[in-house]
Protein backbone atom coordinates (compact mmCIF):
# COMPACT_ATOMS: atom_id res chain seq x y z
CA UNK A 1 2.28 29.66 -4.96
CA UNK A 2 -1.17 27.83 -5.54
CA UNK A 3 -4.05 29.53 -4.21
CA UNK A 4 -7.64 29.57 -3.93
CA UNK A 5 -7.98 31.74 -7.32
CA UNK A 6 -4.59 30.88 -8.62
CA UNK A 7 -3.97 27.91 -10.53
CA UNK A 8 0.62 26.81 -10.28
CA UNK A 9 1.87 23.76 -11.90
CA UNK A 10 5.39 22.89 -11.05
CA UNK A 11 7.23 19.25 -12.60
CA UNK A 12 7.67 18.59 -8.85
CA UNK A 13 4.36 17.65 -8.34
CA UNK A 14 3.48 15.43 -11.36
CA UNK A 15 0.39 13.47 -9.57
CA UNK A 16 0.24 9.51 -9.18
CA UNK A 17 1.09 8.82 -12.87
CA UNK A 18 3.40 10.78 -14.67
CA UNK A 19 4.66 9.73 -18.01
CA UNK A 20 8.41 11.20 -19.35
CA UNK A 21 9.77 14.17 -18.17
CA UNK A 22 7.61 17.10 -17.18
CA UNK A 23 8.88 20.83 -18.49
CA UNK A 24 8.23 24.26 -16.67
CA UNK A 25 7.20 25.11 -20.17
CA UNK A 26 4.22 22.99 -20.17
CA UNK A 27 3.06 23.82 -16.39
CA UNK A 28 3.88 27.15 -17.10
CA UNK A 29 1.11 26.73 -20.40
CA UNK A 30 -1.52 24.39 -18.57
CA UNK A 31 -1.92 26.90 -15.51
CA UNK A 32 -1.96 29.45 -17.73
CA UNK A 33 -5.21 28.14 -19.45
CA UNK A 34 -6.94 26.27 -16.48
CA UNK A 35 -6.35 29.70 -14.98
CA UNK A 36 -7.89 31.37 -17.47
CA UNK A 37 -11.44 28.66 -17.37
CA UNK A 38 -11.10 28.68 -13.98
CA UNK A 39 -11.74 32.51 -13.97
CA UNK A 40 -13.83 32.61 -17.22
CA UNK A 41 -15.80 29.69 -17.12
CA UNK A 42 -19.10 27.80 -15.44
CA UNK A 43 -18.06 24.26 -14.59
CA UNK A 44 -21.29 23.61 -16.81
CA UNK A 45 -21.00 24.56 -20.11
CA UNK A 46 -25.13 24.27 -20.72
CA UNK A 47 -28.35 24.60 -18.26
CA UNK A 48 -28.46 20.77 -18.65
CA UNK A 49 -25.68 19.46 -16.06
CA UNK A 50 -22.92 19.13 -19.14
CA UNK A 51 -20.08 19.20 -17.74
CA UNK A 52 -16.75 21.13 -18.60
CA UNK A 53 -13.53 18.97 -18.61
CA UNK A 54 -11.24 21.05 -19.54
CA UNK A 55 -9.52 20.64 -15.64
CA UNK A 56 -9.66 17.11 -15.71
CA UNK A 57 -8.49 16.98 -19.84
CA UNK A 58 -5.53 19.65 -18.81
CA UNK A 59 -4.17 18.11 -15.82
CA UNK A 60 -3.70 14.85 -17.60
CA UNK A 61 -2.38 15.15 -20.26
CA UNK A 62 0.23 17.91 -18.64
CA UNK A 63 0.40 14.68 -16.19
CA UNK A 64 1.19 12.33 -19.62
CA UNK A 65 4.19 14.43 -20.91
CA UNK A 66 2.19 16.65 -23.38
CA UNK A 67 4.69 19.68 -24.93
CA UNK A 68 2.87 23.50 -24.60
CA UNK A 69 1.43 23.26 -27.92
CA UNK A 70 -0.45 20.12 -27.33
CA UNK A 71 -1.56 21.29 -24.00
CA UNK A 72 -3.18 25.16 -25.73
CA UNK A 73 -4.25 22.77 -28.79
CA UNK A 74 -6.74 20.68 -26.72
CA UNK A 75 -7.83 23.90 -24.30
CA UNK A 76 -8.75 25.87 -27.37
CA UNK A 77 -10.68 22.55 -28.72
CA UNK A 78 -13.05 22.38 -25.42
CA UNK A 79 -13.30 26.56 -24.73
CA UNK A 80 -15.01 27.30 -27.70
CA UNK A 81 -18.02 25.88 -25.73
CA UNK A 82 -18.30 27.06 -22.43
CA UNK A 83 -20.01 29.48 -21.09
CA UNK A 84 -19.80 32.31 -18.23
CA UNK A 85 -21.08 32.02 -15.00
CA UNK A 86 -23.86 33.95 -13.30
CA UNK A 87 -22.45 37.17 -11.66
CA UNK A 88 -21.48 36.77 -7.88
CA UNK A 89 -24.69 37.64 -5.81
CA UNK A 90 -22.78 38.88 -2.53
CA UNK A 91 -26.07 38.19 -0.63
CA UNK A 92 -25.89 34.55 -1.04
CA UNK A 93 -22.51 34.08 0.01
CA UNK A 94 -23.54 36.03 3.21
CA UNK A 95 -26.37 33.24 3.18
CA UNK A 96 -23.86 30.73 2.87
CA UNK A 97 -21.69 31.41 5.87
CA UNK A 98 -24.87 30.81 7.57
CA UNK A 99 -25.60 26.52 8.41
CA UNK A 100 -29.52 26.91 7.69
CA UNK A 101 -29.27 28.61 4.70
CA UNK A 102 -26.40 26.65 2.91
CA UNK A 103 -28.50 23.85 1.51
CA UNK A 104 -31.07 26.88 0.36
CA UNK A 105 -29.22 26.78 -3.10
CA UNK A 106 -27.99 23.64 -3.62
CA UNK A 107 -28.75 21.44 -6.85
CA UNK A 108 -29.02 24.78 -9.03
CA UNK A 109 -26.37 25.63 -11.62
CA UNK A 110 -27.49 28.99 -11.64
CA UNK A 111 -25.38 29.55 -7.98
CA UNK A 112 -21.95 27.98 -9.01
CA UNK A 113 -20.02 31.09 -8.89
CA UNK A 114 -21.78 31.93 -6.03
CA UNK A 115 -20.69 28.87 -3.98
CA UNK A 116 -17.38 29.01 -5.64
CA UNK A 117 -16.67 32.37 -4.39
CA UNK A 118 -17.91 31.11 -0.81
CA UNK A 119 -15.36 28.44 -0.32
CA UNK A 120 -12.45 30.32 -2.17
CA UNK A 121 -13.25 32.33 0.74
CA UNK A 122 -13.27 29.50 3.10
CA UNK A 123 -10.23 28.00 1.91
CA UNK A 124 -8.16 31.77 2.24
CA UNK A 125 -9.12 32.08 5.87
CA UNK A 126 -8.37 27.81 7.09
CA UNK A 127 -6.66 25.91 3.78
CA UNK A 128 -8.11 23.46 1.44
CA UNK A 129 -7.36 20.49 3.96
CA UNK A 130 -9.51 21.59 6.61
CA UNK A 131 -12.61 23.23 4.30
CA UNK A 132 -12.99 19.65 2.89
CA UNK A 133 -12.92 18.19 6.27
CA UNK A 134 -15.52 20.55 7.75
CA UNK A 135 -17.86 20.24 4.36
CA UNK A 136 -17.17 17.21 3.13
CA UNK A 137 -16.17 14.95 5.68
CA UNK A 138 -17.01 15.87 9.21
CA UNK A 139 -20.01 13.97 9.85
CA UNK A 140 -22.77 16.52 10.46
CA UNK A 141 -25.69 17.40 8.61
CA UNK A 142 -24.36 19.22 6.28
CA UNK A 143 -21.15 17.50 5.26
CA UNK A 144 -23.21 13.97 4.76
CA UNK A 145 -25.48 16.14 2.39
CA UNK A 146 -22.12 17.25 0.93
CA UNK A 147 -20.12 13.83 0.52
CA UNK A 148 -23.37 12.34 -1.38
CA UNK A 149 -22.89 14.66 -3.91
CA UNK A 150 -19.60 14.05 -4.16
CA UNK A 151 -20.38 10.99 -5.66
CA UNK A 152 -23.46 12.50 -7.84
CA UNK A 153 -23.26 12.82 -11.36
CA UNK A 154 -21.44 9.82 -12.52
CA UNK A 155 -18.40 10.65 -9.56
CA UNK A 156 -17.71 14.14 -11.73
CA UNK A 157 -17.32 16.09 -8.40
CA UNK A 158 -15.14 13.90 -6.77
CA UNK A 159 -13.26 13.06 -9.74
CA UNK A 160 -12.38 17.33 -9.71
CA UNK A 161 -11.84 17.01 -6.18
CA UNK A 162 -9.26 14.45 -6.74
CA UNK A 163 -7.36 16.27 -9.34
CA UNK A 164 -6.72 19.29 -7.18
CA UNK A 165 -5.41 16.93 -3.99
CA UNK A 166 -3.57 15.40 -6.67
CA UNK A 167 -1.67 18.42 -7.94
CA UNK A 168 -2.59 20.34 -4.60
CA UNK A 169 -4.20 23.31 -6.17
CA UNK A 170 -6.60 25.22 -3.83
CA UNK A 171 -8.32 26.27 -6.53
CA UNK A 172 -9.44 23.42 -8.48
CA UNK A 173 -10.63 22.02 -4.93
CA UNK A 174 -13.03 24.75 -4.78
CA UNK A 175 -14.25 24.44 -7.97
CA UNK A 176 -15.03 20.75 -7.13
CA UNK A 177 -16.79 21.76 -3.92
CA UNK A 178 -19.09 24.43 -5.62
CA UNK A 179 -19.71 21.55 -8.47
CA UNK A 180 -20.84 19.04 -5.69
CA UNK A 181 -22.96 21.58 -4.50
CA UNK A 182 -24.77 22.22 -7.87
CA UNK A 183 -25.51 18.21 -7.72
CA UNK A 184 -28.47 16.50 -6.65
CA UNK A 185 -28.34 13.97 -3.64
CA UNK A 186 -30.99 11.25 -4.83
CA UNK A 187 -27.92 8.91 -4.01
CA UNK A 188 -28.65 9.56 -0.10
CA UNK A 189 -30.74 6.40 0.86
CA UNK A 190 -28.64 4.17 -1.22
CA UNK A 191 -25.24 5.09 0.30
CA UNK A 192 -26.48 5.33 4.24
CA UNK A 193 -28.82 2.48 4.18
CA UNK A 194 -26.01 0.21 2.71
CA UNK A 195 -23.77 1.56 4.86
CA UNK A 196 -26.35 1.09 7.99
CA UNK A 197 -27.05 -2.57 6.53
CA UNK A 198 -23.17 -3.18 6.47
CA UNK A 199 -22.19 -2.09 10.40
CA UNK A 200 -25.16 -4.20 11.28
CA UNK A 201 -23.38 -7.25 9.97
CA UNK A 202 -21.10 -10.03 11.33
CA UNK A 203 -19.98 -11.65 8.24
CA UNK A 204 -17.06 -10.72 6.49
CA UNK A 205 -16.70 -8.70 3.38
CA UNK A 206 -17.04 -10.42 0.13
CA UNK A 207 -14.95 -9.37 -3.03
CA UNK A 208 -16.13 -7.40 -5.46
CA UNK A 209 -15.69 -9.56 -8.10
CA UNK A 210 -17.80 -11.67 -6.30
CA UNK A 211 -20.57 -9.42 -5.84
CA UNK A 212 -20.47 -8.37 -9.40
CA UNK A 213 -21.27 -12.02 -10.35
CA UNK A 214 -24.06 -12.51 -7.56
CA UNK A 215 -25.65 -9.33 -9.22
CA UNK A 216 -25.28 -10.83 -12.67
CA UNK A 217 -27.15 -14.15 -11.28
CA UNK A 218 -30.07 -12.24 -9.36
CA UNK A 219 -32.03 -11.33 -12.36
CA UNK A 220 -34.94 -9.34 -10.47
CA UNK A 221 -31.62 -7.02 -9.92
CA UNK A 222 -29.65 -6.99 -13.31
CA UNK A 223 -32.72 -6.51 -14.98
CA UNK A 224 -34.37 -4.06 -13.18
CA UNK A 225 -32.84 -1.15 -15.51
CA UNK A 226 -34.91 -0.64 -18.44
CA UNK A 227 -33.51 0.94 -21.69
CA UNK A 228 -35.99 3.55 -21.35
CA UNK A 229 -35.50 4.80 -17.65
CA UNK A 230 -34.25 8.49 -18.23
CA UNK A 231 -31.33 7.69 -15.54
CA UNK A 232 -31.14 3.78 -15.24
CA UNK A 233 -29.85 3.83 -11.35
CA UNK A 234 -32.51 6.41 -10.17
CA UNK A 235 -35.41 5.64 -12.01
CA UNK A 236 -34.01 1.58 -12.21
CA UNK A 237 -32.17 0.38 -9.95
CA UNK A 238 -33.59 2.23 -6.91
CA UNK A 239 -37.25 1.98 -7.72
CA UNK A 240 -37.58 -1.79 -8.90
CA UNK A 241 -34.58 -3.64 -6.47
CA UNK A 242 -33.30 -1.42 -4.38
CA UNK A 243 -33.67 -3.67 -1.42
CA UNK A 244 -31.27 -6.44 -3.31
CA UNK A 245 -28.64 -3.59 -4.40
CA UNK A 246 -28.19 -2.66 -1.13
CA UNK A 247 -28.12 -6.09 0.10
CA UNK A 248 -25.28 -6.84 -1.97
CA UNK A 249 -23.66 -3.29 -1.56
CA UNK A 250 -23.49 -3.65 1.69
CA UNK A 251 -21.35 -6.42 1.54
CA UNK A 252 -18.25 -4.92 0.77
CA UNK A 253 -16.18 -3.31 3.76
CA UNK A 254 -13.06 -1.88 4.54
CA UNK A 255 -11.04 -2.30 7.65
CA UNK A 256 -8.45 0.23 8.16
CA UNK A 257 -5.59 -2.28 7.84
CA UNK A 258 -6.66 -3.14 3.98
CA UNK A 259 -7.01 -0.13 2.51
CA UNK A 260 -4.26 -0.13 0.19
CA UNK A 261 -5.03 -3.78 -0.69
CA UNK A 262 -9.01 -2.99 -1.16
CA UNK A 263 -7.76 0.61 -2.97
CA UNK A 264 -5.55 -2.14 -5.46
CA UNK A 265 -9.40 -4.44 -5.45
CA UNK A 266 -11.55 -2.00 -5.90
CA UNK A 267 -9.67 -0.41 -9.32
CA UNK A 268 -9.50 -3.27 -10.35
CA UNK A 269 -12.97 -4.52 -10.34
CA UNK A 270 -14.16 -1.38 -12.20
CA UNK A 271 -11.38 -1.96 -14.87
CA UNK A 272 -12.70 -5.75 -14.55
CA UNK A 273 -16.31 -4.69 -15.48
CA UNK A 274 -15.65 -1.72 -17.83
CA UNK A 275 -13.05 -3.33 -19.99
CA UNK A 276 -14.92 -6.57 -20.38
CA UNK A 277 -17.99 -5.56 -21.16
CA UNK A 278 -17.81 -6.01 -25.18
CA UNK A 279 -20.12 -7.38 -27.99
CA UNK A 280 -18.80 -9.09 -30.18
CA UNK A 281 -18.69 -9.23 -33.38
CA UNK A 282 -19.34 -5.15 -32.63
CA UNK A 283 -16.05 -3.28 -32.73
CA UNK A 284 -14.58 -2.76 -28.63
CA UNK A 285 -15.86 0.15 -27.25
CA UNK A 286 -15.80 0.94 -23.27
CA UNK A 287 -19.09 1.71 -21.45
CA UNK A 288 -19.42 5.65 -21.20
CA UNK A 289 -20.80 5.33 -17.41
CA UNK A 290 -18.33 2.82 -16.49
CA UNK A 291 -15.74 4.41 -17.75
CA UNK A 292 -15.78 7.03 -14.98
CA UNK A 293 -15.73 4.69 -12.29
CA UNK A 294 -12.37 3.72 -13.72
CA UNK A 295 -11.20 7.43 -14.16
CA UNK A 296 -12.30 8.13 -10.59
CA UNK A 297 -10.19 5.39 -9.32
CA UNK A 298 -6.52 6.84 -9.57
CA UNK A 299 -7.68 9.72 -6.85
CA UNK A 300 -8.19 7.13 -4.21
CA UNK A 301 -4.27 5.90 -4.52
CA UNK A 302 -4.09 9.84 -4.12
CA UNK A 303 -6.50 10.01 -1.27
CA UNK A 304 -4.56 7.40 0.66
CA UNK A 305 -1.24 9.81 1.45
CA UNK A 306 -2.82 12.32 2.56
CA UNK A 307 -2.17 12.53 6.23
CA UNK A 308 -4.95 15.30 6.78
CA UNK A 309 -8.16 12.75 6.26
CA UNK A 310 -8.40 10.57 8.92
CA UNK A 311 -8.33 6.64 8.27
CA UNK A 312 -12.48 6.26 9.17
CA UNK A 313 -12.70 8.74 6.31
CA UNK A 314 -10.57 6.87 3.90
CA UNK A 315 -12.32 3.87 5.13
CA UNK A 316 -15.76 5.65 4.81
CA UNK A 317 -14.82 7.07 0.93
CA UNK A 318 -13.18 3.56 -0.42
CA UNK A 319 -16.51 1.77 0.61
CA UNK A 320 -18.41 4.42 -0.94
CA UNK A 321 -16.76 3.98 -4.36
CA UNK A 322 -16.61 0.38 -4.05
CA UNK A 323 -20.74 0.49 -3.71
CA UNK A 324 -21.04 3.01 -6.11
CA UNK A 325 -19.40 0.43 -8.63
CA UNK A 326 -21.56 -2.04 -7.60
CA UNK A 327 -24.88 0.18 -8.80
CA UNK A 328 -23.40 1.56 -11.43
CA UNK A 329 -22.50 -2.42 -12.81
CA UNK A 330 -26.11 -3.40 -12.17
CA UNK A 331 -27.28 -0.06 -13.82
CA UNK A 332 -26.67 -1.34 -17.21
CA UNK A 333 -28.36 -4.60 -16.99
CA UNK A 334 -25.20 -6.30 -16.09
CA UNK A 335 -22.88 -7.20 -18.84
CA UNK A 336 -20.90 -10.47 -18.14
CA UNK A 337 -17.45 -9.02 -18.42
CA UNK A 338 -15.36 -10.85 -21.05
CA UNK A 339 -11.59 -12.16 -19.82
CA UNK A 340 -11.32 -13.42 -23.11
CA UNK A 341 -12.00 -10.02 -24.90
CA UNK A 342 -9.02 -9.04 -23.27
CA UNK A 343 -6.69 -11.51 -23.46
CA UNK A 344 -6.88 -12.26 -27.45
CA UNK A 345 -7.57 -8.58 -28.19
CA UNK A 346 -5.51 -8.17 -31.20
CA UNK A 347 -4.32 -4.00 -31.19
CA UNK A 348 -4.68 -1.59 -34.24
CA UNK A 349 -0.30 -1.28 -33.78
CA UNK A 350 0.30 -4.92 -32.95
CA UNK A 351 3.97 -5.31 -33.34
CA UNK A 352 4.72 -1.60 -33.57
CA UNK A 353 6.45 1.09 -31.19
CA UNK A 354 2.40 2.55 -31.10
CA UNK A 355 1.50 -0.47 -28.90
CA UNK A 356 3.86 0.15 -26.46
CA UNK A 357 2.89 2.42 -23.17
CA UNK A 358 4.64 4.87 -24.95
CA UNK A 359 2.94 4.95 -28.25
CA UNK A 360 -0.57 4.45 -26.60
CA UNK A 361 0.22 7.87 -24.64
CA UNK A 362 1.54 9.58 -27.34
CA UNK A 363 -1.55 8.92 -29.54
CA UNK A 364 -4.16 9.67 -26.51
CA UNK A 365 -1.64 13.19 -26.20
CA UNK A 366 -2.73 13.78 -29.82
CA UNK A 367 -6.60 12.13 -29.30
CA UNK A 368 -9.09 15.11 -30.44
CA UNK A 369 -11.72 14.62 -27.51
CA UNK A 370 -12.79 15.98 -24.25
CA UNK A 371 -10.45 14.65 -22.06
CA UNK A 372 -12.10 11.31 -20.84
CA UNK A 373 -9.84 8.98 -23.19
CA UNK A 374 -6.84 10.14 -21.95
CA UNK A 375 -7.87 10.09 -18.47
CA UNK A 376 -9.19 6.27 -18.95
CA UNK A 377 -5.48 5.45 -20.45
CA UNK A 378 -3.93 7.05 -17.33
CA UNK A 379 -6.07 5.43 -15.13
CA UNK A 380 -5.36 2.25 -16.49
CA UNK A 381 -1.55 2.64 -16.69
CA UNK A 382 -1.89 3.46 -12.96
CA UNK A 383 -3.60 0.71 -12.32
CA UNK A 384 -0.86 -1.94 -13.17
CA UNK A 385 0.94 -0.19 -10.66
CA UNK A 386 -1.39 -0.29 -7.95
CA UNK A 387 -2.91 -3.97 -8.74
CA UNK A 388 0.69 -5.50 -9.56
CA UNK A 389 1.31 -6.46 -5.52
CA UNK A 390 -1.84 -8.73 -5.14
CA UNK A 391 -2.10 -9.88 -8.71
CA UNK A 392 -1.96 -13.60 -7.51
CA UNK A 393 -5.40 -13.00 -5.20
CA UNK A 394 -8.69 -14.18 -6.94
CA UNK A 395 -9.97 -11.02 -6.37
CA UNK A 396 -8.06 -9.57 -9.12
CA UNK A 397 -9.16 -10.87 -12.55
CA UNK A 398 -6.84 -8.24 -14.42
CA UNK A 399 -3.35 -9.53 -14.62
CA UNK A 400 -0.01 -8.65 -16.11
CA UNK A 401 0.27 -8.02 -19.65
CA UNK A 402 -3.88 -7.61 -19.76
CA UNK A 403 -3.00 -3.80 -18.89
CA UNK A 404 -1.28 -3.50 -21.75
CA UNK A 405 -3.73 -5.23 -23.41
CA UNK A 406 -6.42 -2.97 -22.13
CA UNK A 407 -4.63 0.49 -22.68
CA UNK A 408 -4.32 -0.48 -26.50
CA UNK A 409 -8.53 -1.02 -26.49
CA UNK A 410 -8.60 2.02 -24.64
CA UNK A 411 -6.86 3.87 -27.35
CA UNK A 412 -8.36 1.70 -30.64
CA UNK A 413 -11.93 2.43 -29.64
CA UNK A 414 -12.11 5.83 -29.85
CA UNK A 415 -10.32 6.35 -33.09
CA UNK A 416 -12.22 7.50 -35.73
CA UNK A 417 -14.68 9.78 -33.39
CA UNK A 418 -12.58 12.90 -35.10
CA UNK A 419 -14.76 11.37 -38.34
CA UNK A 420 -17.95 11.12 -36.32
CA UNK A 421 -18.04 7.90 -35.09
CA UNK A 422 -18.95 7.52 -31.50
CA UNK A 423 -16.38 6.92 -29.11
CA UNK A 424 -18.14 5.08 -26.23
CA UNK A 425 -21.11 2.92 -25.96
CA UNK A 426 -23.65 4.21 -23.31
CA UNK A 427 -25.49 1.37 -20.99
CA UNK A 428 -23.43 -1.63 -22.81
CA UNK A 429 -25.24 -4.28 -21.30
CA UNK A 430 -28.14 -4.11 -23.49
CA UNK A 431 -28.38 -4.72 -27.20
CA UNK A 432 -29.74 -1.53 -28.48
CA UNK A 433 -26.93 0.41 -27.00
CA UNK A 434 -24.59 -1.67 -29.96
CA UNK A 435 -27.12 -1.09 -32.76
CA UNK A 436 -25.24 1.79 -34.66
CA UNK A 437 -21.40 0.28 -33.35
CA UNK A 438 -19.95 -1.14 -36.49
CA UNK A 439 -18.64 -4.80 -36.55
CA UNK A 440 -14.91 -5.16 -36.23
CA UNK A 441 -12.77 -5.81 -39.53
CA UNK A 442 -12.34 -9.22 -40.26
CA UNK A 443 -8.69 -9.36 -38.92
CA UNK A 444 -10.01 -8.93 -35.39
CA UNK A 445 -12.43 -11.76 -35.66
């Protein structure tokens, strides 16, 4: 059984998105190493904030099918870098059991392991369920401090969090809790005062879509990211228009009777945004910081069934992620996101089995990275499942066979990294970001 420091797999619980047949050979393998970096390594593998994958890399492609081999190949590709944590200091997890000295350590790597310890503790004496409602989502002091974080550094804690409620391990959800609490919370005025702005309202909630093109057309907003702002939304967005991006933020709600409906809109708005933000002639390439928002979105289909978080709290997260789409579009000086790019994109396999669902998964299974392309061509293969329902609304731009269309993108644009090519493009809405991409072979013109 799954606990707080022990990391089971079983083919019974295959997540959201499962491709093929999952073996007790490979989730025998994959907890065999996640246990092993869940007891060996720091969930950063430098003092810089870099962030080890190897949970959210593992879990996927397990999730895709991948045989035991595959699954030890790409763990022993991403240990070789990590590092150890700092030894348990059994002082501060006294410290932590007490309210007014819990936020003493936050935002410092260097008390990971110390916090991890803490809620492995927490999650022994009352279950994972109720330490992420008391932390995370209860409302006080501390858990608002908490839930921002959640959504710090580009959604990497909540994206952990998700994978363990996904494949219900205790311990991968206290990994994600200690991670949130190693974040910063600069994000606080942006998601209270939006949210403050929005229950103030009368009107009803516009569509995302929508809002990403009234961003586009305020240009005191789309431009106020510079290509030299060390981190474009902090030192951007929120210092040069942060009145506009919450005015537009907080004009996307929730009511309880949508969410599955604004779940389906608001995955497919990031896909909208991350998938059509090209160059052309430049070869396709997806955004880097977009890309998460679409790899965060499978976890709220995932968030949705569980019966333990209230509906004001799925309510509460879904706008969250919804706004913090919003910023993140605006963030890189607001690409106009090309249908057309999609549509008439002409894939590396056109005509062969490697176009298919199949082959795209097979090749991402095989994809020497750090887990993010795979989780992007999950996410998106997801997505045609969630979005397929309300397909006809004008809130969904992504339609039918554009999934496929953008799973084969996906899966092109990161081939060749292994040669030293880059794999993403990082803020793609300006035109230094493209300088080094190469221009696409004259087939794809």
């Amino acid at each position: 059984m799954a606990t707080s420091s022990k990391i089971v797999l079983t083919p019974a619980l295959a997540g959201e998105y499962s491709f093929g047949k999952l073996t007790e050979a490979s989730a025998k393998k994959a907890s065999e190493v996640l246990q092993e970096n869940h007891d060996n390594n720091h969930i950063f593998f430098n003092k810089s904030g870099f962030h080890n994958h190897i949970a959210h890399h593992i879990l996927t492609i397990y999730a895709l099918g991948a045989s035991p081999e595959i699954i030890q190949d790409q763990y022993d590709r991403n240990a070789s870098y990590q590092r150890a944590p700092q030894p348990v200091d059994d002082k501060i997890i006294k410290d932590l059991h007490d309210p007014a000295k819990f936020s003493k350590y936050l935002n410092n790597e260097r008390y990971y392991h110390d916090y991890l310890v803490f809620f492995q503790k927490e999650i022994d004496k009352k279950g994972y369920e109720e330490v992420i409602n008391e932390y995370v989502l209860k409302g006080d002091e501390r858990a608002e401090d908490m839930l921002v974080r959640m959504y710090s550094g580009f959604l990497h804690p909540i994206i952990h969090l998700g994978f363990g409620i996904e494949f219900k391990q205790p311990a991968i959800v206290a990994e994600a809790l200690a991670m949130a609490a190693a974040h910063d919370n600069w994000l606080t005025p942006f998601f209270l005062e939006s949210e403050e702005k929005a229950k103030a309202s009368n009107q009803p909630s516009k569509s995302l879509v929508e809002l990403l093109d009234n961003i586009q057309a305020d240009r005191k907003l789309s431009s106020a990211a510079h290509w030299d702002d060390d981190n474009k939304i902090r030192d951007g967005i929120l210092v040069r228009a942060k009145d506009e991006m919450i005015k537009y933020a907080s004009q996307w709600t929730v009511k309880p009777d949508e969410l599955e409906e604004k779940t389906a809109e608001m995955y497919n708005a990031a896909v909208y945004f991350t998938g059509g933000a090209q160059h052309p002639p430049k070869r396709v390439k997806f955004d880097f910081y977009y890309m998460h928002c679409v790899n965060c979105s499978i976890f709220f289909s995932a968030f949705l069934t569980q019966s333990w978080i209230s509906t004001a709290n799925k309510v509460r997260l879904l706008e969250w992620i919804g706004r913090n789409a919003l910023v993140m579009y605006a963030s890189r000086h607001s690409p106009t996101p090309l249908l057309d790019e999609i549509v008439n994109y002409h894939p590396f396999e056109a005509g062969k089995p490697e176009s298919s669902w199949e082959g795209i998964i097979h090749r991402v299974l095989h994809h020497p990275d750090d887990g993010h392309a795979s989780k992007l061509v999950r996410a998106i293969a997801h997505g045609a499942q969630v979005c397929k329902p309300f397909e006809e609304s004008e809130k969904f731009r992504i339609k039918g066979t554009m999934w496929l269309q953008l799973g084969n993108m996906a899966i092109d644009s990161v081939a060749g990294s292994e040669n030293g090519s880059s794999s993403w493009v990082r803020s793609a809405g300006f035109d230094q970001a493209w300088e080094k991409v190469e221009d696409r072979p004259r087939a794809q013109l």
